[in-house]
Structure formats: C-alpha cells, structure tokens
N, C-alpha and C. Protein backbone atom coordinates (compact mmCIF):
# COMPACT_ATOMS: atom_id res chain seq x y z
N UNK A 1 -11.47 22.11 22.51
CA UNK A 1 -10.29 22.84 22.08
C UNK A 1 -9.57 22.06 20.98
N UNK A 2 -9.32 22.61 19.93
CA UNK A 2 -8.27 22.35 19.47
C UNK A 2 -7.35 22.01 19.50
N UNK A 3 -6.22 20.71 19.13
CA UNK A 3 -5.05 20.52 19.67
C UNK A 3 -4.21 20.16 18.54
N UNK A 4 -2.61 20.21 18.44
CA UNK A 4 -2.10 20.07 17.62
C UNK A 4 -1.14 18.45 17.56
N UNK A 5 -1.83 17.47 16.98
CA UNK A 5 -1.67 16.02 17.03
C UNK A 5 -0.15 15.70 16.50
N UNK A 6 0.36 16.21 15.94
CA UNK A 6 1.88 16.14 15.68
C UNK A 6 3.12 16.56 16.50
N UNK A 7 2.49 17.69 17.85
CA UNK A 7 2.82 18.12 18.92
C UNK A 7 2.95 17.05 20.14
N UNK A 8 4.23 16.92 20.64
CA UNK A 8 3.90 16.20 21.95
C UNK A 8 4.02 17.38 22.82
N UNK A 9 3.09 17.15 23.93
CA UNK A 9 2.98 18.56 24.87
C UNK A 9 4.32 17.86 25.60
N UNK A 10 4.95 19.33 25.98
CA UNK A 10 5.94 19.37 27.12
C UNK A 10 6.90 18.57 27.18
N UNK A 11 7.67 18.48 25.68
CA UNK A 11 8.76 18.02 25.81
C UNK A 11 9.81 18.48 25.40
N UNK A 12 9.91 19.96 25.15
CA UNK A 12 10.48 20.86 24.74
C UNK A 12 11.38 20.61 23.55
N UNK A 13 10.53 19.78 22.59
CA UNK A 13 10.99 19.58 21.16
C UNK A 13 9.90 20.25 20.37
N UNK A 14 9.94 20.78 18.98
CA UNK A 14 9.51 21.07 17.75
C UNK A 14 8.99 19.94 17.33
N UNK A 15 8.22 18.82 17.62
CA UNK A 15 8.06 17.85 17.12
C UNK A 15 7.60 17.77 15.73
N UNK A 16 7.09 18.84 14.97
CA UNK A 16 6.29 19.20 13.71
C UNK A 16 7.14 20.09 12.92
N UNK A 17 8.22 20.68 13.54
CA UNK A 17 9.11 21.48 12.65
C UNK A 17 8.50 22.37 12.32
N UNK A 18 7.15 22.99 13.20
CA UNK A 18 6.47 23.81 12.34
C UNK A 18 7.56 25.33 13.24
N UNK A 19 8.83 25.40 14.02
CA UNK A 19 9.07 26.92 14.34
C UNK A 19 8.55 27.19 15.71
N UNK A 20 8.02 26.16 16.33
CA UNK A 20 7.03 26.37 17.85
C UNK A 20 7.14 24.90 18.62
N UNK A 21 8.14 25.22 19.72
CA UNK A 21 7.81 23.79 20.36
C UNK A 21 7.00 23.90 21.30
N UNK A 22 6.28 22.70 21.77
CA UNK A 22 5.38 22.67 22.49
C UNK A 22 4.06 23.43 22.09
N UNK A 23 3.99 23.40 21.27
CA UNK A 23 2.80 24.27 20.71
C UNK A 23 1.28 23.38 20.62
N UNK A 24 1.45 22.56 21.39
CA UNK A 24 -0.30 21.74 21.62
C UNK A 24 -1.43 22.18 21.53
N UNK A 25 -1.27 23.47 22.32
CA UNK A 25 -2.73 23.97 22.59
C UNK A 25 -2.92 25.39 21.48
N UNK A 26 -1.88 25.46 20.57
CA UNK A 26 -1.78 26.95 19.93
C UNK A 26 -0.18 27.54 20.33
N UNK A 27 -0.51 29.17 20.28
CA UNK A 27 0.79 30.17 20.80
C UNK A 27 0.55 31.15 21.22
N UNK A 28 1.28 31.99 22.28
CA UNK A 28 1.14 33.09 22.62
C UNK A 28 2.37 34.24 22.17
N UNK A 29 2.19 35.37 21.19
CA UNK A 29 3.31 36.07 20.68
C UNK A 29 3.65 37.15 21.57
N UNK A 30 2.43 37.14 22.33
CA UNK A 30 2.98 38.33 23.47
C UNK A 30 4.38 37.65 24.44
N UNK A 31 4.05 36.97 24.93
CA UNK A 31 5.25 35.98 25.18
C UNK A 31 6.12 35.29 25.04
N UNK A 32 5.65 35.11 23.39
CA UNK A 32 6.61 33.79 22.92
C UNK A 32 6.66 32.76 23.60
N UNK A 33 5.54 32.29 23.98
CA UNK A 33 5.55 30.76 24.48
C UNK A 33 4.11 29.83 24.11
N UNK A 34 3.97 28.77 24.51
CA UNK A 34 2.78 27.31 24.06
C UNK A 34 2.00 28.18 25.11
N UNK A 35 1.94 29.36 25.63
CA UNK A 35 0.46 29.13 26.70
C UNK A 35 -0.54 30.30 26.16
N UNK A 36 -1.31 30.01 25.52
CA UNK A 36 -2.17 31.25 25.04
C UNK A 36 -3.41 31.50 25.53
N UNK A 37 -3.64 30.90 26.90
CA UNK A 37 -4.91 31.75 27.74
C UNK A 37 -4.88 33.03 27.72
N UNK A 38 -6.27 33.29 27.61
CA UNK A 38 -6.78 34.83 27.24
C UNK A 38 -6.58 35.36 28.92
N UNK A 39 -5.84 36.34 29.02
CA UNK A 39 -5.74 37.15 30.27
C UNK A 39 -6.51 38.72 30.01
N UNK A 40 -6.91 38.54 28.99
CA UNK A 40 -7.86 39.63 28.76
C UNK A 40 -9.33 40.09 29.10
N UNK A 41 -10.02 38.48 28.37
CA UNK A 41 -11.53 38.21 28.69
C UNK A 41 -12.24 38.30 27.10
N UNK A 42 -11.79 39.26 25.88
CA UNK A 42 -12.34 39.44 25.02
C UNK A 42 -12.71 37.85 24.14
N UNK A 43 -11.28 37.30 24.45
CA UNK A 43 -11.17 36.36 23.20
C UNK A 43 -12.04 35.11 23.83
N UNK A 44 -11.99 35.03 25.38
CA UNK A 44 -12.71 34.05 25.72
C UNK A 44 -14.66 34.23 25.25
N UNK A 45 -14.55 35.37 25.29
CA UNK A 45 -16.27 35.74 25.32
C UNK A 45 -16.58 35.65 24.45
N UNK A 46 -15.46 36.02 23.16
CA UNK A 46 -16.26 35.94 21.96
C UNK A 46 -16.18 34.31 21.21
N UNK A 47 -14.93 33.40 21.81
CA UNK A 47 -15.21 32.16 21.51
C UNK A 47 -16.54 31.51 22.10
N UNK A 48 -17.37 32.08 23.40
CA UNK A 48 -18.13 31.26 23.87
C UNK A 48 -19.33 31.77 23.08
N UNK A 49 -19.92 32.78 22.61
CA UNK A 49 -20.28 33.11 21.28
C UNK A 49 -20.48 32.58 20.34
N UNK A 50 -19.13 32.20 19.95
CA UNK A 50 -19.13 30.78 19.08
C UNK A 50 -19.68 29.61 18.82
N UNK A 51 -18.61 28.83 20.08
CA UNK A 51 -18.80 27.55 20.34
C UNK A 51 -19.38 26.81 21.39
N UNK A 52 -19.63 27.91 22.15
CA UNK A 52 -20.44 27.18 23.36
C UNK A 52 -21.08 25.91 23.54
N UNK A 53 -20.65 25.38 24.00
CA UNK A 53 -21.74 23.73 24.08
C UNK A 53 -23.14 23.81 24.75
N UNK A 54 -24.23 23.67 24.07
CA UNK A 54 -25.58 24.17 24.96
C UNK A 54 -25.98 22.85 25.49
N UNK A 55 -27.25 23.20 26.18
CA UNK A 55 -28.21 21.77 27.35
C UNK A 55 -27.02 21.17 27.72
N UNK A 56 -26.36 22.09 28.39
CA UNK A 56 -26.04 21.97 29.83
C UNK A 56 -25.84 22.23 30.84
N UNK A 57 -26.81 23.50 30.50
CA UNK A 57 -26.94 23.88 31.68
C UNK A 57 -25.78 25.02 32.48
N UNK A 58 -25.32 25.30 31.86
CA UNK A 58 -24.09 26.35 32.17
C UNK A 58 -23.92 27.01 31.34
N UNK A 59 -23.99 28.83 31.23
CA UNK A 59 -23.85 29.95 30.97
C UNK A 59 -24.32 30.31 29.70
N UNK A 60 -23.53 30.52 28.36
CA UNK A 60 -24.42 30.93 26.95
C UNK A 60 -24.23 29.61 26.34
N UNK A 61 -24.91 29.95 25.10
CA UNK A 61 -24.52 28.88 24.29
C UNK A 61 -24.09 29.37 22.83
N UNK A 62 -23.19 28.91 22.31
CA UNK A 62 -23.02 28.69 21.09
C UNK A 62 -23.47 29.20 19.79
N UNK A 63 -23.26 29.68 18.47
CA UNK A 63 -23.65 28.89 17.03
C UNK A 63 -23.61 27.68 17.14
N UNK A 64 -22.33 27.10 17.56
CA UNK A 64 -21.75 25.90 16.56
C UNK A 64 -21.24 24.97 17.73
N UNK A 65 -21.99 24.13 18.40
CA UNK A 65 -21.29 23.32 19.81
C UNK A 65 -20.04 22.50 19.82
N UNK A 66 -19.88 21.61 17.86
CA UNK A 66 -18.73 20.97 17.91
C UNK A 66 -17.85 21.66 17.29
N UNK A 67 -17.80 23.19 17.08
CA UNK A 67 -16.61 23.76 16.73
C UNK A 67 -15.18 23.61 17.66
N UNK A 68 -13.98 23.26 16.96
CA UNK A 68 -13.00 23.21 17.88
C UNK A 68 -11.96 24.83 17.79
N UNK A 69 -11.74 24.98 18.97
CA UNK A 69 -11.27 26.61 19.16
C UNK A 69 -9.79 25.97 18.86
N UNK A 70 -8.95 27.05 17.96
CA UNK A 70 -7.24 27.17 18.01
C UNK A 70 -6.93 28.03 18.70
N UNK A 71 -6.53 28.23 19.66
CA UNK A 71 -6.20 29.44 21.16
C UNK A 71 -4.96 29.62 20.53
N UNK A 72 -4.85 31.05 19.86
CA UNK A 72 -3.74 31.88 19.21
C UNK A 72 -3.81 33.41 19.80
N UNK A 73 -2.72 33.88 20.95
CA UNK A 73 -2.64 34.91 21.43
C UNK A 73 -1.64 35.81 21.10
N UNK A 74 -1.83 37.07 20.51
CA UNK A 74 -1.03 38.01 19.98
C UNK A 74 -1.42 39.84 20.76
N UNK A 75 -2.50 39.67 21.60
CA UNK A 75 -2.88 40.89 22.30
C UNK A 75 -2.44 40.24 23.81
N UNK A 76 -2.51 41.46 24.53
CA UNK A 76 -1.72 41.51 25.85
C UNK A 76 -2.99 41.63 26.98
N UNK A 77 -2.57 41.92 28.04
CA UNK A 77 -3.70 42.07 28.95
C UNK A 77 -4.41 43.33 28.74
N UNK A 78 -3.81 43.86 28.39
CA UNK A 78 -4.65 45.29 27.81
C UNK A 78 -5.59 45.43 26.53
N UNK A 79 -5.30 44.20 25.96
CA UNK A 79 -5.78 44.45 24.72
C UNK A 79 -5.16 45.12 23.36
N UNK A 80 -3.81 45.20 23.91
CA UNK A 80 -3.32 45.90 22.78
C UNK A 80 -1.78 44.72 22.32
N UNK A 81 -1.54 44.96 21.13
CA UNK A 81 -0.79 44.15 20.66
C UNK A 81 -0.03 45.14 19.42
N UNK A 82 0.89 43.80 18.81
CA UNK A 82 1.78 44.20 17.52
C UNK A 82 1.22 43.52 16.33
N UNK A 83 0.48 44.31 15.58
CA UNK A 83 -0.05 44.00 14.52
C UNK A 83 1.03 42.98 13.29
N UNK A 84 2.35 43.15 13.57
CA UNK A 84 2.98 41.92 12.84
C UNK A 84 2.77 40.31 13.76
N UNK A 85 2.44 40.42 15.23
CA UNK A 85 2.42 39.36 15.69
C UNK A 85 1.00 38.89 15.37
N UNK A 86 0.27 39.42 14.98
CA UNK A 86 -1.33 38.98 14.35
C UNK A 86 -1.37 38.90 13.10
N UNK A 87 0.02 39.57 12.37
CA UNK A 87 -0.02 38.45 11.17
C UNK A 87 0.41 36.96 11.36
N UNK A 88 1.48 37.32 12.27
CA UNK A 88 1.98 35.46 12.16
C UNK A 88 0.86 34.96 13.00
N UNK A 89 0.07 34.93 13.95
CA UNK A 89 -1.07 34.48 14.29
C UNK A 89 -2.03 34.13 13.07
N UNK A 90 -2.26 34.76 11.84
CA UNK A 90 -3.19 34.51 10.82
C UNK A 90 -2.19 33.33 10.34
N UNK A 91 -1.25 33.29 9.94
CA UNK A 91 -0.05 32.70 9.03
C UNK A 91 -0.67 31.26 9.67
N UNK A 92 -0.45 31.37 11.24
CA UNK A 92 0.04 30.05 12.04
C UNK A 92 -1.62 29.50 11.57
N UNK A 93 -2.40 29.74 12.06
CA UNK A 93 -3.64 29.33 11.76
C UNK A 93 -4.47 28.98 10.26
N UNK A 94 -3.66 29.19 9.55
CA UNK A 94 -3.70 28.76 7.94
C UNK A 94 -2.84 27.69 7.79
N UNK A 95 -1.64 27.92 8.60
CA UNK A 95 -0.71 26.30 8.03
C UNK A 95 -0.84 25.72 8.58
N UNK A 96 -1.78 25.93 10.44
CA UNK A 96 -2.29 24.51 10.76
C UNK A 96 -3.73 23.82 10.54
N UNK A 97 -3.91 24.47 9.60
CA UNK A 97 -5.35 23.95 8.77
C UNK A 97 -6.61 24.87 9.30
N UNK A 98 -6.67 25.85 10.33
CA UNK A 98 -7.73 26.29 10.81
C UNK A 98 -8.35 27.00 9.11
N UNK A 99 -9.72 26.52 9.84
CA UNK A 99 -10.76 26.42 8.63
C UNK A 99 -11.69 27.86 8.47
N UNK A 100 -11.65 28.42 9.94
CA UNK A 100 -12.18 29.80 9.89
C UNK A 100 -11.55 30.97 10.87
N UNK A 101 -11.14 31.84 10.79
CA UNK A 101 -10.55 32.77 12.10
C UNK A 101 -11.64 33.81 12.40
N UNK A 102 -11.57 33.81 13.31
CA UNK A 102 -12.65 35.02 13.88
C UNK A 102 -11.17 35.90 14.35
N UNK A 103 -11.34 37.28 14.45
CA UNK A 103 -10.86 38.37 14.55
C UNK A 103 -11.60 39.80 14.98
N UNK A 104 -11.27 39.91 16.61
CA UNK A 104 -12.41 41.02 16.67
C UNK A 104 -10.97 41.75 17.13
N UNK A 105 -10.75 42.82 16.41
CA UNK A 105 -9.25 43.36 16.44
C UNK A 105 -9.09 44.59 15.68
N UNK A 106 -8.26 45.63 15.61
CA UNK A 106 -7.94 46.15 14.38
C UNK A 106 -7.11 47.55 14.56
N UNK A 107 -6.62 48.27 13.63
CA UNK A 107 -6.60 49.69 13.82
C UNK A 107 -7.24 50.93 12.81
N UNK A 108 -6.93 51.59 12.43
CA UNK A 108 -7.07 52.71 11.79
C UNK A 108 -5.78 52.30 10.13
N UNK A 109 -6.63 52.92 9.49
CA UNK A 109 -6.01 52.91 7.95
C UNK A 109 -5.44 51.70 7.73
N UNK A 110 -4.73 51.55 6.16
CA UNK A 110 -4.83 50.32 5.91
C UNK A 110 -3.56 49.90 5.84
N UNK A 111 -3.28 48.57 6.34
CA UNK A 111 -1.53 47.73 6.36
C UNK A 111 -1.50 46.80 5.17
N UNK A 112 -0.76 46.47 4.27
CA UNK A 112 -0.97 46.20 3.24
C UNK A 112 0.41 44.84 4.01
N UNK A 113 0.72 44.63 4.77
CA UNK A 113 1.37 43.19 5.08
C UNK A 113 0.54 42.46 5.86
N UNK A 114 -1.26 43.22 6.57
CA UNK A 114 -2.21 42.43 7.29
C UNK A 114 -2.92 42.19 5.64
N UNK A 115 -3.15 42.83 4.99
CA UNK A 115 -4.03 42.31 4.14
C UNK A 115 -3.22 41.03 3.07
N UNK A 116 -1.87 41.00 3.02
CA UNK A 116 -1.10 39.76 2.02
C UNK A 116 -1.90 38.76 3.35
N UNK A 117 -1.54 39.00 3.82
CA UNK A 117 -1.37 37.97 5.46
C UNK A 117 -2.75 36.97 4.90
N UNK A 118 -4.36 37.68 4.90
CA UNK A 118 -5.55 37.90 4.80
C UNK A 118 -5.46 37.15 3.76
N UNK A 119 -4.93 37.72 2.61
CA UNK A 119 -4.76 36.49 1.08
C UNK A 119 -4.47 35.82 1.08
N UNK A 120 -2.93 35.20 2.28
CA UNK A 120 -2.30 34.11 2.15
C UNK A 120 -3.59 33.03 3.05
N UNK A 121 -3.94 33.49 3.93
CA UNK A 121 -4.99 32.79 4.65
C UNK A 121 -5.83 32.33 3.89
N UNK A 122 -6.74 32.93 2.97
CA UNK A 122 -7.46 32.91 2.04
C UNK A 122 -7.36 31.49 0.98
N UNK A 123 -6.47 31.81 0.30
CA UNK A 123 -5.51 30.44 -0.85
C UNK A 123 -5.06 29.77 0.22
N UNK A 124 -5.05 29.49 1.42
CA UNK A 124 -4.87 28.14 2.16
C UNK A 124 -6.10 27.53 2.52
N UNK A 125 -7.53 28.11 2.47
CA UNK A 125 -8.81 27.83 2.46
C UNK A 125 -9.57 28.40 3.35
N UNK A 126 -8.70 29.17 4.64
CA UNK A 126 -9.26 29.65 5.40
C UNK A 126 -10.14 31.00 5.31
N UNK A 127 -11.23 31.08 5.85
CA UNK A 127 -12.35 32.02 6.00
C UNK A 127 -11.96 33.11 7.03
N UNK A 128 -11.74 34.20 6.37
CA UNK A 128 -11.06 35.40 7.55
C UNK A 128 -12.44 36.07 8.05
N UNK A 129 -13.00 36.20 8.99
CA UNK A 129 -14.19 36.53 9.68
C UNK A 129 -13.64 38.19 10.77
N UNK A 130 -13.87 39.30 9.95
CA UNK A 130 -12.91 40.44 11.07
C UNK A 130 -14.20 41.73 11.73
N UNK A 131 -13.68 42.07 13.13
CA UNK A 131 -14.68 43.21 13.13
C UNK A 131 -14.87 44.41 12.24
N UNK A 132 -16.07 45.25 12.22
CA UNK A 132 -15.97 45.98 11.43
C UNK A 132 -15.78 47.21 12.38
N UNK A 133 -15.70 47.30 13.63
CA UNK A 133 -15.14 47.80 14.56
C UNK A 133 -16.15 48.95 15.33
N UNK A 134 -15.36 49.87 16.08
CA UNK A 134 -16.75 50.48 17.13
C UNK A 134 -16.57 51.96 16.83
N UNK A 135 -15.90 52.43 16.02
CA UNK A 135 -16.15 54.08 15.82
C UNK A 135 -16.87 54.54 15.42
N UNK A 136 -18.20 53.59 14.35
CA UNK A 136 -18.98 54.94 14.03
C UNK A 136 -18.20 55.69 12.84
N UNK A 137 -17.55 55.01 12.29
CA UNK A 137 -17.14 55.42 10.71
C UNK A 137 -17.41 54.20 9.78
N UNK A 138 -16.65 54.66 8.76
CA UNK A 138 -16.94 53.51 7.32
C UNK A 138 -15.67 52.90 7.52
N UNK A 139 -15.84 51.68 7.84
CA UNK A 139 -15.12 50.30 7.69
C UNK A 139 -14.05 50.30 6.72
N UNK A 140 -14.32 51.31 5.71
CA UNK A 140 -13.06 51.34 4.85
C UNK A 140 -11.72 51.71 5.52
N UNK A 141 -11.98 52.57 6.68
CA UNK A 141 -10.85 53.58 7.33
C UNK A 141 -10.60 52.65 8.22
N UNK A 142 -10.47 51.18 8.42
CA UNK A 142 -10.17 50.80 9.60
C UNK A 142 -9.56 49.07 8.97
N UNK A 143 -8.18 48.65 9.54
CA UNK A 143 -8.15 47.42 9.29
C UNK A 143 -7.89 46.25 10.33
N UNK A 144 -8.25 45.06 10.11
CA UNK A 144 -8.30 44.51 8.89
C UNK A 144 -9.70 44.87 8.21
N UNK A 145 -11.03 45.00 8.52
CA UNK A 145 -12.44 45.20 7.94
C UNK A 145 -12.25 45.88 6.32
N UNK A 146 -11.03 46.82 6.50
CA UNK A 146 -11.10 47.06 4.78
C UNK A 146 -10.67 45.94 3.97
N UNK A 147 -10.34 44.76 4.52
CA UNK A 147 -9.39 44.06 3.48
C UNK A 147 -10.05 43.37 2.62
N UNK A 148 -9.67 42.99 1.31
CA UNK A 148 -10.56 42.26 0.86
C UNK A 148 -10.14 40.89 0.90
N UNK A 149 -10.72 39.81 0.80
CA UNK A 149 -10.80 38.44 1.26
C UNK A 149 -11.53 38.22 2.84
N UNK A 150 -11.85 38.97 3.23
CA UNK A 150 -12.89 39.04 4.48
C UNK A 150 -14.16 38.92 4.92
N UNK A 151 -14.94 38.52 5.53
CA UNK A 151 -16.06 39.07 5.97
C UNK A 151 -16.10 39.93 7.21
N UNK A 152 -16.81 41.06 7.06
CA UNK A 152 -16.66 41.88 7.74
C UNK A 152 -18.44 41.67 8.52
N UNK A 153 -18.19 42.20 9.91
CA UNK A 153 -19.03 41.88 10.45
C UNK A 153 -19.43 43.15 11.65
N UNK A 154 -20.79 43.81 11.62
CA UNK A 154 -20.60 45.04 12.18
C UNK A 154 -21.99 44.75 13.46
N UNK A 155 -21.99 45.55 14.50
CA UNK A 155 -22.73 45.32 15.54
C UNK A 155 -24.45 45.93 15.01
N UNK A 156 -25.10 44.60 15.55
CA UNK A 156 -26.23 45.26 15.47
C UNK A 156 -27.07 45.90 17.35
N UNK A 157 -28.54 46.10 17.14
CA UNK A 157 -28.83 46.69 18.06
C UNK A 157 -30.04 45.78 18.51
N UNK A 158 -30.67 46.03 19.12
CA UNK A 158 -32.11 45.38 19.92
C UNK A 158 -32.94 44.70 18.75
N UNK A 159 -33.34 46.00 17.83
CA UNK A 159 -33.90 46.50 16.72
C UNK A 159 -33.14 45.70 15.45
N UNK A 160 -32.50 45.06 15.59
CA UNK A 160 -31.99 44.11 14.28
C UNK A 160 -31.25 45.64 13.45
N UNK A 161 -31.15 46.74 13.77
CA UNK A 161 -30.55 48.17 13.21
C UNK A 161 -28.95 47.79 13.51
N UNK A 162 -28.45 48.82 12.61
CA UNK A 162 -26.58 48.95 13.03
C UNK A 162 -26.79 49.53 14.23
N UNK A 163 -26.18 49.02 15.05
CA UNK A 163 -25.80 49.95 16.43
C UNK A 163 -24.97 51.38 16.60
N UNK A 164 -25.41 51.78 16.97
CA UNK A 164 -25.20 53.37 16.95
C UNK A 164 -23.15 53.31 17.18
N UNK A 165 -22.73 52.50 17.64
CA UNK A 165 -21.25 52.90 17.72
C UNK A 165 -20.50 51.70 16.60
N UNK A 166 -21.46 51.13 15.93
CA UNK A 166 -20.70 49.96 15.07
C UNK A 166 -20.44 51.19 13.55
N UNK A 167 -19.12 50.91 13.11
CA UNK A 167 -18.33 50.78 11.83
C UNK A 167 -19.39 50.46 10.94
N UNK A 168 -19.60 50.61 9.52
CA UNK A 168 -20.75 50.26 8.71
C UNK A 168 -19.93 50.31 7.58
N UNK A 169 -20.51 49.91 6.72
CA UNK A 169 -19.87 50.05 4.93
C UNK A 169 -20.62 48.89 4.07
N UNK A 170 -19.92 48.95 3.08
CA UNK A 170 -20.17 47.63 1.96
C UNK A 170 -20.60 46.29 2.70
C-alpha cells in the first residue's frame, strides 16, 4: 500500500497542509474521513488485478507485484457516488504524485469539470487509465471514457473479441 510519508497517522493534525488530516493511507469522500476501505468489493478486485503479489500461494496474481496502491474512496457501498467527489479524488492523486489511476467508474454524457480534472491529472504526469464501460454503446456517450487524456479500456471475451456487453469506440 501506499502511504503518505509527510502524514503522521492519528494525530489529528494536517501534517502536510495538504487539506486532509490524517490522511496516511489515502481518503474517503463518502465520509470525509482517512479511512478508505472498499466496503464495496469492486475497488478491491480490481486492485488485486493489478497488483497482486504472485508465488505465494494465495488467490490471483497481479500485472505488476511491486505496484503500490493509493486507497482513494469516493463511491459508497452501493457503488454509487458524487462525481465532483471523484474529481477531487483525481486532483488528490495527482498532487500526491500518483503515477497512474485506474478508474472503473462513470456515467452517461459528457462533464466537462471530470474531463479539466483528467487534464489537470495529465500535466501533473499522471496516466488516467478509465473504463470504457458495460452498455454496449460507443464510449463516446459515456464519461470519463470520452475524455481525452485517457486510456480507455473495454472488456474483452474468452475469444480475445469485445465482449458482448463492453462499450467500444476509438
């Protein structure tokens, strides 16, 4: 995991002035607080996807074993959230240096304060990585996947084919 070294955990100071005390492990906007465990399941599954540590013998593995995760929570137990709290989730994760965001998230048509968000991420160096989502339309009609500064990323099938309910486009 990721941790934030300018942070002292649990001392209910801002130690970094970054706007978040106690913010060690990340943030949660559904709450407004330092604890951003996934009570969902999505974000955990698709980090282990990720980063999984392999040969050892326990569950999937990975791309990338020494990737470090930034645990930034802006969806609820339902899965549903406030698309301004997933901008400041992009924001927070650009000014604390995260180097790539994965984003499996989105809605319908396009927000033009997620896509500045997307740019500002962008010119801070970060790699915006977003779903291209599950309807079975063109990726254009759905954001963030329309934005540009992205990679958009759409489901495949058995068959190395688009999967019959994945988003497609450019």
């Amino acid at each position: 995991m990721w941790v934030n070294t300018k942070e002292i955990p649990n001392n209910g100071i801002d130690d970094d002035s970054n706007g978040f005390k106690d913010d060690y492990y990340g943030w949660d906007w559904v709450n407004n607080d330092n604890d951003p465990m996934d009570d969902h399941g999505h974000g955990t599954h698709t980090v282990g996807t990720i980063a999984a540590v392999g040969n050892n013998g326990i569950g999937v593995v990975g791309v990338n074993w020494t990737s470090k995760i930034m645990a930034l929570k802006f969806l609820n137990a339902g899965g549903s959230g406030d698309i301004a709290n997933g901008i400041k989730a992009l924001q927070y994760a650009a000014d604390m240096g995260a180097k790539v965001s994965n984003n499996s998230w989105g809605g319908f048509g396009p927000d033009v304060a997620l896509d500045d968000a997307i740019k500002y991420a962008h010119d801070k160096g970060m790699v915006t990585v977003v779903a291209a989502a599950n309807s079975s339309i063109d990726a254009l009609d759905f954001s963030p996947a329309s934005a540009d500064y992205t990679v958009t990323v759409a489901a495949s099938d058995s068959n190395d084919l688009k999967a019959s309910f994945s988003n497609w486009g450019e």
